[in-house]
PDB file of N, CA and C in Angstrom:
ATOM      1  N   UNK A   1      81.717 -56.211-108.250  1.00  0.00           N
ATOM      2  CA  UNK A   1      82.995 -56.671-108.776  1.00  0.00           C
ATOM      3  C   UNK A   1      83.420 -57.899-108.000  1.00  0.00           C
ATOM      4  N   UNK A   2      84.505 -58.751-108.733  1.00  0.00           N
ATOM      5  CA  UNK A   2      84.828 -60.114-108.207  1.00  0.00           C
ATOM      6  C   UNK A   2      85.501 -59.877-106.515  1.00  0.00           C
ATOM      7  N   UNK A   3      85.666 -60.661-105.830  1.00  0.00           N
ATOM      8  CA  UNK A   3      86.302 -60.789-104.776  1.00  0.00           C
ATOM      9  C   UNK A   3      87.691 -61.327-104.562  1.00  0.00           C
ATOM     10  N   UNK A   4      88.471 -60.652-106.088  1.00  0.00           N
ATOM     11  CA  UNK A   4      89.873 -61.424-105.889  1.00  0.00           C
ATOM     12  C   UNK A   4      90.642 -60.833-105.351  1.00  0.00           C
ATOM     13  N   UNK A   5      91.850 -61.230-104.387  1.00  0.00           N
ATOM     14  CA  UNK A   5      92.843 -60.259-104.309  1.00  0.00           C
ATOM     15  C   UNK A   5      93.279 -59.297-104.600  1.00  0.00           C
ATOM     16  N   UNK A   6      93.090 -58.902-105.705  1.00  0.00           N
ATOM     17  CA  UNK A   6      93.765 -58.484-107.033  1.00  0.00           C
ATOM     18  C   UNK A   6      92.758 -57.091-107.318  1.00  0.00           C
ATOM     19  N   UNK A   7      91.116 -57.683-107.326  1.00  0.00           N
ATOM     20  CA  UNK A   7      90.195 -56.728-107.186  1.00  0.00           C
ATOM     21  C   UNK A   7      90.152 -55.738-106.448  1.00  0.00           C
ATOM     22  N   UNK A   8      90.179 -56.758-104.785  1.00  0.00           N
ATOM     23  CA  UNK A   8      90.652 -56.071-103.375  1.00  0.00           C
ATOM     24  C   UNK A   8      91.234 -54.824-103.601  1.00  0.00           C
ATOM     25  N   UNK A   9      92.461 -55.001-104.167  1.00  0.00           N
ATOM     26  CA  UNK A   9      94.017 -53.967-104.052  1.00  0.00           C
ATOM     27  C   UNK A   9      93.786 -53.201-104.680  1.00  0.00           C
ATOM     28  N   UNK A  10      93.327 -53.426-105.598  1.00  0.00           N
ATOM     29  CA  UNK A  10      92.804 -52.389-106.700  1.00  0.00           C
ATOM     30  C   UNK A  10      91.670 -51.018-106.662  1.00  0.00           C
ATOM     31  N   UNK A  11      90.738 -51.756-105.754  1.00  0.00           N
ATOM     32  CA  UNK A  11      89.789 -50.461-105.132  1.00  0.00           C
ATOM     33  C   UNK A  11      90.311 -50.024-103.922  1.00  0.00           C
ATOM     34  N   UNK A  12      91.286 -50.240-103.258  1.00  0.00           N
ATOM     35  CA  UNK A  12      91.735 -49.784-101.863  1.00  0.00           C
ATOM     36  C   UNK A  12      92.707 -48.989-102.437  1.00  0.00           C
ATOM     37  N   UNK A  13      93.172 -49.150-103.688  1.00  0.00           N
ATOM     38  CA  UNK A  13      94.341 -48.188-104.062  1.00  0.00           C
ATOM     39  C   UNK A  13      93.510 -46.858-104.654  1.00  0.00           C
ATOM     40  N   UNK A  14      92.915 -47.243-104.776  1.00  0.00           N
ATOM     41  CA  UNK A  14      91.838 -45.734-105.490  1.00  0.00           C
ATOM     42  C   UNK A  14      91.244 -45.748-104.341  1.00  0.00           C
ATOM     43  N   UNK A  15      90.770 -46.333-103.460  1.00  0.00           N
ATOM     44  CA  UNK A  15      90.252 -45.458-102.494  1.00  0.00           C
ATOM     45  C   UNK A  15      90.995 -44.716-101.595  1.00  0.00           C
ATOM     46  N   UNK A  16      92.243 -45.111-101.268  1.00  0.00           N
ATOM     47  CA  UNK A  16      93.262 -44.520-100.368  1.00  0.00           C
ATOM     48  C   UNK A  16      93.718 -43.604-101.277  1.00  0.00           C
ATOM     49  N   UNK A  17      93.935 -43.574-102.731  1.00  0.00           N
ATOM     50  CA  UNK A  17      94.411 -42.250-103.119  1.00  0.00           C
ATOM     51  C   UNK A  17      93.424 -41.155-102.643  1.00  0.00           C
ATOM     52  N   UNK A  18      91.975 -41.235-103.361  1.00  0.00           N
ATOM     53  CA  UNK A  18      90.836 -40.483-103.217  1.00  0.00           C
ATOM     54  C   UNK A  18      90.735 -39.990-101.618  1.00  0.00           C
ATOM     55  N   UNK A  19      91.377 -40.843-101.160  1.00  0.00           N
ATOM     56  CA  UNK A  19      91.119 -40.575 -99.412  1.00  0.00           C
ATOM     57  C   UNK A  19      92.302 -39.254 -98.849  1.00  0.00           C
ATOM     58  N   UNK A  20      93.682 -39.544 -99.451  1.00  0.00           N
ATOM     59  CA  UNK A  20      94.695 -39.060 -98.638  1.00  0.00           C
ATOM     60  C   UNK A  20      94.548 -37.594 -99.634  1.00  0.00           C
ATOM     61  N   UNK A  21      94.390 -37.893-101.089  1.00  0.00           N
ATOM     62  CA  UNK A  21      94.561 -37.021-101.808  1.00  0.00           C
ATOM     63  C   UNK A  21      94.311 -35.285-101.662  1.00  0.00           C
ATOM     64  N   UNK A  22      93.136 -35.125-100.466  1.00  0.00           N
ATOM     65  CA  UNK A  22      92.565 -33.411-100.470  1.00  0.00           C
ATOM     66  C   UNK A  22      93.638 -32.861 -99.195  1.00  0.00           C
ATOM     67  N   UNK A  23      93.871 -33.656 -98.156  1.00  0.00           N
ATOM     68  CA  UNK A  23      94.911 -33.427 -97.067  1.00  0.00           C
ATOM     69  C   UNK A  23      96.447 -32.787 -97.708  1.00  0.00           C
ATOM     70  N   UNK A  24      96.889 -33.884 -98.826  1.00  0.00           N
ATOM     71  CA  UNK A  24      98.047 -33.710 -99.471  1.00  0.00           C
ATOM     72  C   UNK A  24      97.925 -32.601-100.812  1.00  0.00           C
ATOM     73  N   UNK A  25      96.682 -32.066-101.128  1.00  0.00           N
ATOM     74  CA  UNK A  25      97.301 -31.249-102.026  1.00  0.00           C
ATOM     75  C   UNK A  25      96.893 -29.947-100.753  1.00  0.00           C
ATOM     76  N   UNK A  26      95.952 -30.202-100.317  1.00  0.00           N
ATOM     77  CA  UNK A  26      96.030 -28.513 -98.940  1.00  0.00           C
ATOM     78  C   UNK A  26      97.603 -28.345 -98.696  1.00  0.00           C
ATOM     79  N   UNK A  27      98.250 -29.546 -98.363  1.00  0.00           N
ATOM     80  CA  UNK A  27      99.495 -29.480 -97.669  1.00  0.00           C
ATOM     81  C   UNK A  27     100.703 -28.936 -98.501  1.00  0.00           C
ATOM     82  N   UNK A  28     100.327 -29.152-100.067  1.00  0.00           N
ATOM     83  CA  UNK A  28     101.331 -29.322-101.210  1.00  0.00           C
ATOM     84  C   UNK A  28     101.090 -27.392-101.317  1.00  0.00           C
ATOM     85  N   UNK A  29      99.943 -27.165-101.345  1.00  0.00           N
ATOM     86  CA  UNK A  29      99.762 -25.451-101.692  1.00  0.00           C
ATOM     87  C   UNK A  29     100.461 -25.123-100.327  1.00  0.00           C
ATOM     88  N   UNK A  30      99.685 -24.628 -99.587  1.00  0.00           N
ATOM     89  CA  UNK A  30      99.619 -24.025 -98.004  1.00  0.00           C
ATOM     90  C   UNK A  30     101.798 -24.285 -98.105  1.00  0.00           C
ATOM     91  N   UNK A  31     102.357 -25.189 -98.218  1.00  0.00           N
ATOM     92  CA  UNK A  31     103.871 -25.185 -97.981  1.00  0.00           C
ATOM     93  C   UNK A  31     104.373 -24.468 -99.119  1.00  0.00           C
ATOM     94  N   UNK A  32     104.132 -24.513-100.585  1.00  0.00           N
ATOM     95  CA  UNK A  32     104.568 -23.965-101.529  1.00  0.00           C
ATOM     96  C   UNK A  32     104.215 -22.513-101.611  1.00  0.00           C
ATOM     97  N   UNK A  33     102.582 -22.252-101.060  1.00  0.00           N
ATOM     98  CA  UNK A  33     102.155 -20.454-100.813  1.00  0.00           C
ATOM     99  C   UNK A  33     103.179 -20.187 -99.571  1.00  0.00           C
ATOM    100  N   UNK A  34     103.412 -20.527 -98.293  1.00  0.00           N
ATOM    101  CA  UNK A  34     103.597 -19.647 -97.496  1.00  0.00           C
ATOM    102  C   UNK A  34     105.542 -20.724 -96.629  1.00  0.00           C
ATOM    103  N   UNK A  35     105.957 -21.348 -97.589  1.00  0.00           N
ATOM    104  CA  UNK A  35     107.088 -21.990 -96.325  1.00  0.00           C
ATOM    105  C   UNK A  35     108.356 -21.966 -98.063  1.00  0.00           C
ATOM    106  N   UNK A  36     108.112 -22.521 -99.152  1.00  0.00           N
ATOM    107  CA  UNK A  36     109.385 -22.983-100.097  1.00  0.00           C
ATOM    108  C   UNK A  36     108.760 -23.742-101.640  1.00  0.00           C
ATOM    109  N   UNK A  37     108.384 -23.266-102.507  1.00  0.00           N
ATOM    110  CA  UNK A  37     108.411 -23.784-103.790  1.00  0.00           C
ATOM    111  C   UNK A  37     109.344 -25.324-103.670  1.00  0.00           C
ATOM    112  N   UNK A  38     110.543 -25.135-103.197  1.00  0.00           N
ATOM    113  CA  UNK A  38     111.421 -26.541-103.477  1.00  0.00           C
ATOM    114  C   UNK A  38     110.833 -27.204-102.648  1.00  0.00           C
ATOM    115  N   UNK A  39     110.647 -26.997-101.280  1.00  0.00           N
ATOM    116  CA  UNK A  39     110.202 -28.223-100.111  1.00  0.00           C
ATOM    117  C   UNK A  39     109.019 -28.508-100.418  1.00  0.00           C
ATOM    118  N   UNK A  40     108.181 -27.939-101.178  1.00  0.00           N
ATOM    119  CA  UNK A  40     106.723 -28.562-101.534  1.00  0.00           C
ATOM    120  C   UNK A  40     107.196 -29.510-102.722  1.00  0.00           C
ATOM    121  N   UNK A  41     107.832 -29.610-103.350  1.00  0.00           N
ATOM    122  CA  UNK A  41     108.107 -30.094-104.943  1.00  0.00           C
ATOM    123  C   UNK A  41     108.444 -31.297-104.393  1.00  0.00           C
ATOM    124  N   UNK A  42     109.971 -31.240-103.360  1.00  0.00           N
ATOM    125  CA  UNK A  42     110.815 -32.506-102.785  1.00  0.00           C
ATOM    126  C   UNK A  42     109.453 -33.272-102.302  1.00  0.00           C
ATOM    127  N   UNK A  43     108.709 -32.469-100.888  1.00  0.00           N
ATOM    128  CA  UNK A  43     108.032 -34.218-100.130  1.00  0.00           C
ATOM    129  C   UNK A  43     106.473 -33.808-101.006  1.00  0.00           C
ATOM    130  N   UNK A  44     106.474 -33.678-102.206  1.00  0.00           N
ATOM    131  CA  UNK A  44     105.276 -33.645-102.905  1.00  0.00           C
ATOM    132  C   UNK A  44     105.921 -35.116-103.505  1.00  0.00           C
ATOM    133  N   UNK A  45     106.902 -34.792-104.230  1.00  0.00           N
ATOM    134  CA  UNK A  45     107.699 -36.221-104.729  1.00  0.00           C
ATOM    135  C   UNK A  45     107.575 -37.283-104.615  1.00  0.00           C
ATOM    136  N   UNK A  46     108.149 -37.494-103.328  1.00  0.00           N
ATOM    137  CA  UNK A  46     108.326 -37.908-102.285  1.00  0.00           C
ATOM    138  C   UNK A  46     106.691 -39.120-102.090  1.00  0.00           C
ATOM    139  N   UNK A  47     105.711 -37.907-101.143  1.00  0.00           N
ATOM    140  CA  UNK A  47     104.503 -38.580-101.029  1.00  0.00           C
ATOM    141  C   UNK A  47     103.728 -39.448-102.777  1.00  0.00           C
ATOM    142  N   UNK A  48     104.332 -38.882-103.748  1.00  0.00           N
ATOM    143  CA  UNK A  48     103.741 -39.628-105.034  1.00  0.00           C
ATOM    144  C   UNK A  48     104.410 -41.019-104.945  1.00  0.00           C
ATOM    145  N   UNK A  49     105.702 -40.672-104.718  1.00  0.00           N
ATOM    146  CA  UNK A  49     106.757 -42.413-104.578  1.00  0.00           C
ATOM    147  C   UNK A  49     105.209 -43.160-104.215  1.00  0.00           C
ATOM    148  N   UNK A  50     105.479 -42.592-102.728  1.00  0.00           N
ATOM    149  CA  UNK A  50     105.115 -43.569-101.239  1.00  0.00           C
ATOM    150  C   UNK A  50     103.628 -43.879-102.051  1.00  0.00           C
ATOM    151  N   UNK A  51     102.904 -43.117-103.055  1.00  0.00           N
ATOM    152  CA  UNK A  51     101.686 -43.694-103.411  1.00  0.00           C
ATOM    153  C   UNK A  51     101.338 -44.607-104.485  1.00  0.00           C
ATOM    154  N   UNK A  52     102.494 -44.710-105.252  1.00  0.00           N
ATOM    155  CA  UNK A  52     103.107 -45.519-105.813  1.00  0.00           C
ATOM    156  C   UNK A  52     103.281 -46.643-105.684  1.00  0.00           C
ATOM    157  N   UNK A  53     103.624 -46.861-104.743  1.00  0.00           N
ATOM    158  CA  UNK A  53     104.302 -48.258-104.513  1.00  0.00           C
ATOM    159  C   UNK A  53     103.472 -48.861-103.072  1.00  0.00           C
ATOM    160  N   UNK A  54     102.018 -47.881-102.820  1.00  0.00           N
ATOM    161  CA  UNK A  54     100.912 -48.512-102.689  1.00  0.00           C
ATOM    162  C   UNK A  54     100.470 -50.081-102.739  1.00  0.00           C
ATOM    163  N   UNK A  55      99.660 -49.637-104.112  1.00  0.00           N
ATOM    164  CA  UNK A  55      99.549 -51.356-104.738  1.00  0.00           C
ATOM    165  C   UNK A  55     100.212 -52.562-104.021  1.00  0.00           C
ATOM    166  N   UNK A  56     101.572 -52.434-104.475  1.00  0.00           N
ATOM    167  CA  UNK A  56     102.497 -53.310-104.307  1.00  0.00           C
ATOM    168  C   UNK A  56     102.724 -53.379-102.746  1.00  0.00           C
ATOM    169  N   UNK A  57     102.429 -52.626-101.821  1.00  0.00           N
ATOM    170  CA  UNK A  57     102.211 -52.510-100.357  1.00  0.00           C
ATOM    171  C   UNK A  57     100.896 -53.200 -99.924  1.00  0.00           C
ATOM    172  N   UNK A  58     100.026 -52.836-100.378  1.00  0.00           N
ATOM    173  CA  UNK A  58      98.829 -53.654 -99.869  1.00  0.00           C
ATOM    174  C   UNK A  58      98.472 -54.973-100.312  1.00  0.00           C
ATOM    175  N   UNK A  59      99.296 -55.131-101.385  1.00  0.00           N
ATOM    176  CA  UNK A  59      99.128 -56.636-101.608  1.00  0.00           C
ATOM    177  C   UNK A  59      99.461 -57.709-101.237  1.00  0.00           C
ATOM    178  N   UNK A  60     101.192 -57.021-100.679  1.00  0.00           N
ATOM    179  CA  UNK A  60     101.990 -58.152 -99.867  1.00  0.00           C
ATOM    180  C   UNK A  60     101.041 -58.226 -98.597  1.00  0.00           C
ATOM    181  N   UNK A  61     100.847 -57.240 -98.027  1.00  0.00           N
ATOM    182  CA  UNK A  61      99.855 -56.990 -97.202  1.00  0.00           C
ATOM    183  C   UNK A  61     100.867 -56.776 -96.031  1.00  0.00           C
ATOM    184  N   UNK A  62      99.864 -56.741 -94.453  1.00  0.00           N
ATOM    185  CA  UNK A  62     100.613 -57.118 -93.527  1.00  0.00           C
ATOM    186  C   UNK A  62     101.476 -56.063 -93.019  1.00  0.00           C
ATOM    187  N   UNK A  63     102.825 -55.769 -92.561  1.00  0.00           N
ATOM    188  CA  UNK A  63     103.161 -54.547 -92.247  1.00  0.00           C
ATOM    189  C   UNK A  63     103.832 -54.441 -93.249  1.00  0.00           C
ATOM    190  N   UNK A  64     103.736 -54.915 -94.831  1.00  0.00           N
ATOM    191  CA  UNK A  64     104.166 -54.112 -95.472  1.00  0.00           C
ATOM    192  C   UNK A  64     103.555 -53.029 -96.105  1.00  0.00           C
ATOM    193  N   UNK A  65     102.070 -53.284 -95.896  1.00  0.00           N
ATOM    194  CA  UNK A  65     101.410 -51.602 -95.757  1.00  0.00           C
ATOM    195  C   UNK A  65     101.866 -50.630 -95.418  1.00  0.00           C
ATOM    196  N   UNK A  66     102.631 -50.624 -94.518  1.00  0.00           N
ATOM    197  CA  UNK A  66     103.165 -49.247 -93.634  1.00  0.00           C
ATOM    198  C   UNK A  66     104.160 -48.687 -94.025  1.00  0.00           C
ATOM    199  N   UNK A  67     104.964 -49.643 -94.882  1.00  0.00           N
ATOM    200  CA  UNK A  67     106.028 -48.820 -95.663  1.00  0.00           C
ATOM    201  C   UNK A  67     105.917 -47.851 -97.006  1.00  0.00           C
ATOM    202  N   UNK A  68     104.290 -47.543 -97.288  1.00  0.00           N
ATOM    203  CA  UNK A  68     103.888 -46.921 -98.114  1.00  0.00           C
ATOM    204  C   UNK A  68     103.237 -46.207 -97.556  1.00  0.00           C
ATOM    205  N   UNK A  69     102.063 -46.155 -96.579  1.00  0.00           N
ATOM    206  CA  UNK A  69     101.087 -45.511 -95.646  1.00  0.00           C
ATOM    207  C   UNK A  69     102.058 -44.476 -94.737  1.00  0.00           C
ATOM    208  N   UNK A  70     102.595 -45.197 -93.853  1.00  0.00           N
ATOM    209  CA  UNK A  70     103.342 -43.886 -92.736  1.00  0.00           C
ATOM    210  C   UNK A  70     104.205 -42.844 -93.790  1.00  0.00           C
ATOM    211  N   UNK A  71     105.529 -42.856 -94.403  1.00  0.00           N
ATOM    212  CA  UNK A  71     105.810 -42.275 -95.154  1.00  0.00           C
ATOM    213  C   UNK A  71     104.793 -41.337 -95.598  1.00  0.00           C
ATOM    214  N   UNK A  72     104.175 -41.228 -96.202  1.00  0.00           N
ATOM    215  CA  UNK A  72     103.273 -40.419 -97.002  1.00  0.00           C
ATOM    216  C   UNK A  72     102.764 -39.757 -96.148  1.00  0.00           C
ATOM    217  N   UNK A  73     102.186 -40.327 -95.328  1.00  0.00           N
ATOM    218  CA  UNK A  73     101.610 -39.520 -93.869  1.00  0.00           C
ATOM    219  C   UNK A  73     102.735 -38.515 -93.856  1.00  0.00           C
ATOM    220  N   UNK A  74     103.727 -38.738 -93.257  1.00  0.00           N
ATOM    221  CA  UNK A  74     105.291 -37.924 -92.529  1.00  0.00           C
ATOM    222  C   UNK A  74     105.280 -36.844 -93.743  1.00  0.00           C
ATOM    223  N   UNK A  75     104.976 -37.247 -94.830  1.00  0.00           N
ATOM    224  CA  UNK A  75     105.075 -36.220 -96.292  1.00  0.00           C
ATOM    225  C   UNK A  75     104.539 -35.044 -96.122  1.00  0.00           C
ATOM    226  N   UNK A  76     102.990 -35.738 -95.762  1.00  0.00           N
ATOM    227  CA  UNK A  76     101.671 -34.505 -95.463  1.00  0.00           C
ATOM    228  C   UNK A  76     102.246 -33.809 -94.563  1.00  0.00           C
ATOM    229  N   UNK A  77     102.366 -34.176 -93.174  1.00  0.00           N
ATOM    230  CA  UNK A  77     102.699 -33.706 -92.157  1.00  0.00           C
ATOM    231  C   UNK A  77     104.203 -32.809 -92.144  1.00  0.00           C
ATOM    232  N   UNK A  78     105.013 -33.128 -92.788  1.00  0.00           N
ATOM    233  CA  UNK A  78     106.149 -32.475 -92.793  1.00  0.00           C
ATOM    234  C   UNK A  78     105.782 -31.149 -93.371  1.00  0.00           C
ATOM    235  N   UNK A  79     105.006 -31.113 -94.479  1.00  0.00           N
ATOM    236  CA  UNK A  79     104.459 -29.830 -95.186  1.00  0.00           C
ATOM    237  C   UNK A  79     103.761 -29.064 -94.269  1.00  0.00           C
ATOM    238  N   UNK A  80     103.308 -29.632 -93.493  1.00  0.00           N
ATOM    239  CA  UNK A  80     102.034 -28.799 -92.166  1.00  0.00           C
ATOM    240  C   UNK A  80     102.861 -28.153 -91.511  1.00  0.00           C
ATOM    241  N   UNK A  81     104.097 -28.913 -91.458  1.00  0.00           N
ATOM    242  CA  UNK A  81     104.846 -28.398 -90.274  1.00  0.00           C
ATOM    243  C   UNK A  81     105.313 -27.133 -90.228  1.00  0.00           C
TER     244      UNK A  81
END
């Protein structure tokens, strides 16, 4: 595939879904089986936003990555917790 920007963002967004995706649904069950139906639903939400608006994070690039990346992280992790 081409080497455009555009290309770039585009396989890093499917790969970072494919990547975060098995962590966050362990996290989405495991909180909804054993902690709250609602608190899995809220930062299940929540982490879809933050994957969402991905794309548009890695494109600006730069640390505006992180305003889509950490979030989502804190998502997973809040469910672990």
């Amino acid at each position: 595939a081409g080497g455009t920007k555009l290309n770039l963002c585009a396989n890093r967004t499917v790969g970072n879904y494919l990547e975060q995706s098995p962590p966050f649904l362990l996290a989405l069950w495991l909180c909804a089986y054993l902690i709250d139906v609602g608190t899995a639903a809220r930062a299940g939400w929540a982490w879809i936003f933050f994957r969402a608006i991905y794309p548009l994070c890695f494109y600006k690039g730069g640390i505006f990555l992180f305003a889509s990346t950490l979030p989502a992280y804190l998502c997973v992790w809040y469910m672990f917790g």
